[in-house]
C-alpha atoms as a PDB file:
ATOM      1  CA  UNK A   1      26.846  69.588  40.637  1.00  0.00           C
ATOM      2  CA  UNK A   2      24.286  66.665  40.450  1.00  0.00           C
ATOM      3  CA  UNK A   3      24.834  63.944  37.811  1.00  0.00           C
ATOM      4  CA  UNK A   4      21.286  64.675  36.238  1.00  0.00           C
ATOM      5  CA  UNK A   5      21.818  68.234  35.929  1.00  0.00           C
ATOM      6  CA  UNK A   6      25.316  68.008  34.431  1.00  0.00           C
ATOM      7  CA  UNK A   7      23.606  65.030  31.736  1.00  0.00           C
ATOM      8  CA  UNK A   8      21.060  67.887  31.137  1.00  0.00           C
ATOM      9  CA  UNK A   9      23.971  70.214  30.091  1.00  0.00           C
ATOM     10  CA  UNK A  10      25.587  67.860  28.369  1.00  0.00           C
ATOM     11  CA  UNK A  11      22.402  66.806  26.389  1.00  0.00           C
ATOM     12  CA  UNK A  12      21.841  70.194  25.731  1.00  0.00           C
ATOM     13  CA  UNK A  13      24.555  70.986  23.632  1.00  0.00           C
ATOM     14  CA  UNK A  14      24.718  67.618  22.160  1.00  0.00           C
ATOM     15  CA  UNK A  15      21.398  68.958  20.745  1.00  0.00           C
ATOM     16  CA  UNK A  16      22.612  72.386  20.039  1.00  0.00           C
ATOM     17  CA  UNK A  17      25.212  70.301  18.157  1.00  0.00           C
ATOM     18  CA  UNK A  18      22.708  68.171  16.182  1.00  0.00           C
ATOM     19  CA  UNK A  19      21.123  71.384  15.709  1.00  0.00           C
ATOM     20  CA  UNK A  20      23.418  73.292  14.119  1.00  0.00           C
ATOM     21  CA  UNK A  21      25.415  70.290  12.305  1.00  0.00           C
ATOM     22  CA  UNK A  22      22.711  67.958  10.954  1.00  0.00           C
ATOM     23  CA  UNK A  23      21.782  64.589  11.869  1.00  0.00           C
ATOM     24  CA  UNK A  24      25.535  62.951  10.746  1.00  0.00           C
ATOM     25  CA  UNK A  25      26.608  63.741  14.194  1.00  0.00           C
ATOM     26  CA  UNK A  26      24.062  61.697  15.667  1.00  0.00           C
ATOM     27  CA  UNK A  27      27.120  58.664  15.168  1.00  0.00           C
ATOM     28  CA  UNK A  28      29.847  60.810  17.210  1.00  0.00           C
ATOM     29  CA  UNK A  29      27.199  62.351  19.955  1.00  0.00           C
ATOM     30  CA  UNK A  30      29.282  59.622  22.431  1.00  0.00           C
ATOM     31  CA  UNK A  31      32.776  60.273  21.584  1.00  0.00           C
ATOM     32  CA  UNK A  32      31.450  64.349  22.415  1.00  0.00           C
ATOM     33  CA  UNK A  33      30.270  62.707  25.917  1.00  0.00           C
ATOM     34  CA  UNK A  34      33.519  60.666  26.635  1.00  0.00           C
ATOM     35  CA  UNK A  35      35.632  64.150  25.686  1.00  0.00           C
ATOM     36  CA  UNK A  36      33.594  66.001  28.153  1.00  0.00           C
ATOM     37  CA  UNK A  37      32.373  63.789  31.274  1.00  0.00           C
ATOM     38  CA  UNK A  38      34.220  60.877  33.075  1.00  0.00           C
ATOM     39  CA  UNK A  39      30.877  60.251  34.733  1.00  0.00           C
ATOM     40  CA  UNK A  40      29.731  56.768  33.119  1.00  0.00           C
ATOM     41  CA  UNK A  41      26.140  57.895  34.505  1.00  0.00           C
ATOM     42  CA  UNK A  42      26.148  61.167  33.574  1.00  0.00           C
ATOM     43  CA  UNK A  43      27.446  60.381  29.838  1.00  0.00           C
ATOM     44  CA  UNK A  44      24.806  57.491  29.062  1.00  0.00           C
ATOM     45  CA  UNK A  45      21.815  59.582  30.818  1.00  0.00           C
ATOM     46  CA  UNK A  46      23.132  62.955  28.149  1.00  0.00           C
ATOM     47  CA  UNK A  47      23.055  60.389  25.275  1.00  0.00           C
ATOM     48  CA  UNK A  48      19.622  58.541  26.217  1.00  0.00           C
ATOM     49  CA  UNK A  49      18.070  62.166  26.679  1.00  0.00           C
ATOM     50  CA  UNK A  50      19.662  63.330  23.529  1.00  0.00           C
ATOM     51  CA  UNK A  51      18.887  60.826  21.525  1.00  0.00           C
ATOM     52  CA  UNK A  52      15.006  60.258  22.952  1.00  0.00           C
ATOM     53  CA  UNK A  53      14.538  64.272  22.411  1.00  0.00           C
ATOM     54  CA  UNK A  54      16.335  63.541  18.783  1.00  0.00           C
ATOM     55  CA  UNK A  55      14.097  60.987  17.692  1.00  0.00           C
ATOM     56  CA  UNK A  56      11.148  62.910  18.864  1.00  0.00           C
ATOM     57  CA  UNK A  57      11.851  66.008  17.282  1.00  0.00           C
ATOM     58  CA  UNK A  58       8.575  66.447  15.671  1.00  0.00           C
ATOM     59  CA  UNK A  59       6.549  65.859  18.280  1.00  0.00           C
ATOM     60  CA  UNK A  60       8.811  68.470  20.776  1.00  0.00           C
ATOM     61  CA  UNK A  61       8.851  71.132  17.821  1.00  0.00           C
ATOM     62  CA  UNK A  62       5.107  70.708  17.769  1.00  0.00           C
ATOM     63  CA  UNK A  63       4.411  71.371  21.232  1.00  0.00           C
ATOM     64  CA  UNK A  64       6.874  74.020  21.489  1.00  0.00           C
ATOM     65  CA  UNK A  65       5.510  75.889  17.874  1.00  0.00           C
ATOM     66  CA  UNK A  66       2.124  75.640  19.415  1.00  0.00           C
ATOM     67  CA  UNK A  67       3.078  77.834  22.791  1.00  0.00           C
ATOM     68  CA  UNK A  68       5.201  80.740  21.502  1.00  0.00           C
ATOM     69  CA  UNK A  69       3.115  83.095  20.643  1.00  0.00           C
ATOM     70  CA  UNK A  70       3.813  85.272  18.008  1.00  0.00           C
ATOM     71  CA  UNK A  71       7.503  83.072  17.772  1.00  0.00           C
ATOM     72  CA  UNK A  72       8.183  81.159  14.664  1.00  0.00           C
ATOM     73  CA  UNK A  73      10.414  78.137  15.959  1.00  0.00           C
ATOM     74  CA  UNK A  74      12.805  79.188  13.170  1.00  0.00           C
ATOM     75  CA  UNK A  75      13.313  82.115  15.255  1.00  0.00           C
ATOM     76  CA  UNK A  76      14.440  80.836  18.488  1.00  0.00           C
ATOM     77  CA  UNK A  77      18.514  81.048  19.045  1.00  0.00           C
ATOM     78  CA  UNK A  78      19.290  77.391  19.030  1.00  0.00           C
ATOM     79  CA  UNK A  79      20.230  77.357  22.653  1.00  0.00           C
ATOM     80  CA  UNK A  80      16.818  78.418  23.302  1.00  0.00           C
ATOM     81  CA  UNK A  81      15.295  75.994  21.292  1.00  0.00           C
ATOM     82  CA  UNK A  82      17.621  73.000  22.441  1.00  0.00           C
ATOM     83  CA  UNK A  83      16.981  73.855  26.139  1.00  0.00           C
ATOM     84  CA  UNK A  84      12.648  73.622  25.014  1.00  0.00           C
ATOM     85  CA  UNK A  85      13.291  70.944  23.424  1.00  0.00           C
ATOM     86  CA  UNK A  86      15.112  68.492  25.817  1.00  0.00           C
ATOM     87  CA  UNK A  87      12.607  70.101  28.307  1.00  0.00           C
ATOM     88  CA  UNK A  88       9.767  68.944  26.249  1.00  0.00           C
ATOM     89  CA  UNK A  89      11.145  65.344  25.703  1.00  0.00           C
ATOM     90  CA  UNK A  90      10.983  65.098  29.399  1.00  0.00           C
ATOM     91  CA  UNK A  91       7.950  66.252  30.327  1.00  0.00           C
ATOM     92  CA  UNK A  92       6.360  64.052  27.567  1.00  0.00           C
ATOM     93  CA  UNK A  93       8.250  61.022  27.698  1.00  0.00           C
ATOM     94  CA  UNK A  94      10.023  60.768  31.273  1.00  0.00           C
ATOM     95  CA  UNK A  95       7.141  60.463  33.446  1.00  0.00           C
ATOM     96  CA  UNK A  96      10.135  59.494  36.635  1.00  0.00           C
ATOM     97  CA  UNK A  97      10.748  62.709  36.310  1.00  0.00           C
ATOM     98  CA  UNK A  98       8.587  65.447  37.962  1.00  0.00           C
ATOM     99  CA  UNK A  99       7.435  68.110  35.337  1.00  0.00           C
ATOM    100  CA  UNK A 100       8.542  71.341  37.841  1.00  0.00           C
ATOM    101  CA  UNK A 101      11.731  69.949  37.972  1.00  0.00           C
ATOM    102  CA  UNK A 102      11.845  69.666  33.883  1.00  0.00           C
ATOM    103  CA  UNK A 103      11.048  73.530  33.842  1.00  0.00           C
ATOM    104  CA  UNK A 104      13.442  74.581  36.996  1.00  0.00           C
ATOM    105  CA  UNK A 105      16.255  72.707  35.293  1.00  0.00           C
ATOM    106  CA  UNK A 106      15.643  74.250  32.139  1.00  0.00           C
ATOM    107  CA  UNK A 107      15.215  78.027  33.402  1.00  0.00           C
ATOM    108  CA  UNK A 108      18.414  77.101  35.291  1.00  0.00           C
ATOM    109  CA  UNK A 109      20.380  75.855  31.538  1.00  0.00           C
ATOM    110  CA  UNK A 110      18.483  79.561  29.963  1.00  0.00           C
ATOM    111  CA  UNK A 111      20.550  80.883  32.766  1.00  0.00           C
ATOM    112  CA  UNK A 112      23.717  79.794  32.671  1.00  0.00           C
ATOM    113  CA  UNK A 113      23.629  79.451  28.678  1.00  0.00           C
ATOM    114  CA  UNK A 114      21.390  81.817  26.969  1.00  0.00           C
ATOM    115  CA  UNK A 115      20.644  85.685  27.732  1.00  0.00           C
ATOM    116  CA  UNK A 116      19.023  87.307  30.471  1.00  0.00           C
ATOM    117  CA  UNK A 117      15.272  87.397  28.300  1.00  0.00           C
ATOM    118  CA  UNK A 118      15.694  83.444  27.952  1.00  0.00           C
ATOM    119  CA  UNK A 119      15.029  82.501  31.363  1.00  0.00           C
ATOM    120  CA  UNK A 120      11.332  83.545  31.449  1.00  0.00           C
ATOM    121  CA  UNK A 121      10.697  82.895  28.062  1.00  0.00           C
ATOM    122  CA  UNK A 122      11.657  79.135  28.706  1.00  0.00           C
ATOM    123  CA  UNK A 123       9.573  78.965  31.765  1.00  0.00           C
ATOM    124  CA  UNK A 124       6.681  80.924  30.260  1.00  0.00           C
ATOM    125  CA  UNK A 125       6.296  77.914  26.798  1.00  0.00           C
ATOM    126  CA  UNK A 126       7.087  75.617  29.508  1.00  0.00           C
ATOM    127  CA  UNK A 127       4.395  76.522  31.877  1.00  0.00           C
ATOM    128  CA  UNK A 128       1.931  76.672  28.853  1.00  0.00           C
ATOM    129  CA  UNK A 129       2.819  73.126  27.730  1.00  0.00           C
ATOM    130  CA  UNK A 130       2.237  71.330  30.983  1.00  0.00           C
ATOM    131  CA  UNK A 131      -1.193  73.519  31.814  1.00  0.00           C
ATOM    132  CA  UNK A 132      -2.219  72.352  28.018  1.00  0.00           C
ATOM    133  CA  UNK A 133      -1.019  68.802  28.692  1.00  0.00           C
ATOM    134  CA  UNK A 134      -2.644  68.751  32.253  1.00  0.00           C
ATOM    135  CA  UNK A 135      -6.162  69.814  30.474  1.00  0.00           C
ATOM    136  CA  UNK A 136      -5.484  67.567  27.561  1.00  0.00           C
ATOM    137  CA  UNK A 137      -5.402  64.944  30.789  1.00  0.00           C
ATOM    138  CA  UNK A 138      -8.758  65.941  32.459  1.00  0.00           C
ATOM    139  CA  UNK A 139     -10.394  65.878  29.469  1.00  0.00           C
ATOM    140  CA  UNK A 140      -9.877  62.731  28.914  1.00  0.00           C
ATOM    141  CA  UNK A 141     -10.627  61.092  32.528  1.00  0.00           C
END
């Protein structure tokens, strides 16, 4: 498996964690790395990602609330909505990393971690955040 997609897995459920368990675990999100990946790599790229999407959480929810139609974010199992929201992080704040490869990654954690319904609903908020954010771009230039 390549080291980014295994930090993506990683950071995944260290924000399904967070998630479900509050902010308190924020402290022991490396020890959860270090249990789980003897990649040095792979275990600070989960925690930067984690943390970044973490301390951005308003801004992700926002952009994610704002593309599910008729989908409260409350809603969303929280594998869905930790997959959208490290998805989000990147495509906002990783610019190294190419936006279809944010979205094929994340269809491919819906995959392997949610239900069979997840994978296009990821890539269908997805797609509607970078066509909003590539507008948002145009409009501006």
């Amino acid at each position: 498996m390549d080291k980014r997609t295994r930090a993506r897995e990683l950071a995944m459920q260290g924000l399904y964690q967070l998630n479900v368990q509050g902010q308190d675990l924020l402290e022991f999100l490396d020890e959860f790395f270090i249990e789980n990946e003897p990649d040095d790599f792979v275990r600070k790229l989960a925690l930067d990602w984690s943390k970044g999407t973490w301390e951005n959480l308003a801004q992700c929810d926002e952009l994610i609330a704002a593309s599910t139609m008729k989908w409260k974010l409350s809603r969303l199992s929280p594998v869905d909505k930790s997959i959208l929201r490290l998805a989000v992080y990147q495509l906002k704040f990783c610019p190294d990393i190419p936006p279809r490869v944010v979205i094929n990654e994340a269809i491919e954690l819906a995959k392997k971690f949610s239900t069979e319904k997840s994978p296009p609903f990821v890539n269908g908020v997805l797609d509607a955040i970078l066509k909003k954010r590539i507008s948002s771009n145009k409009t501006r230039t």
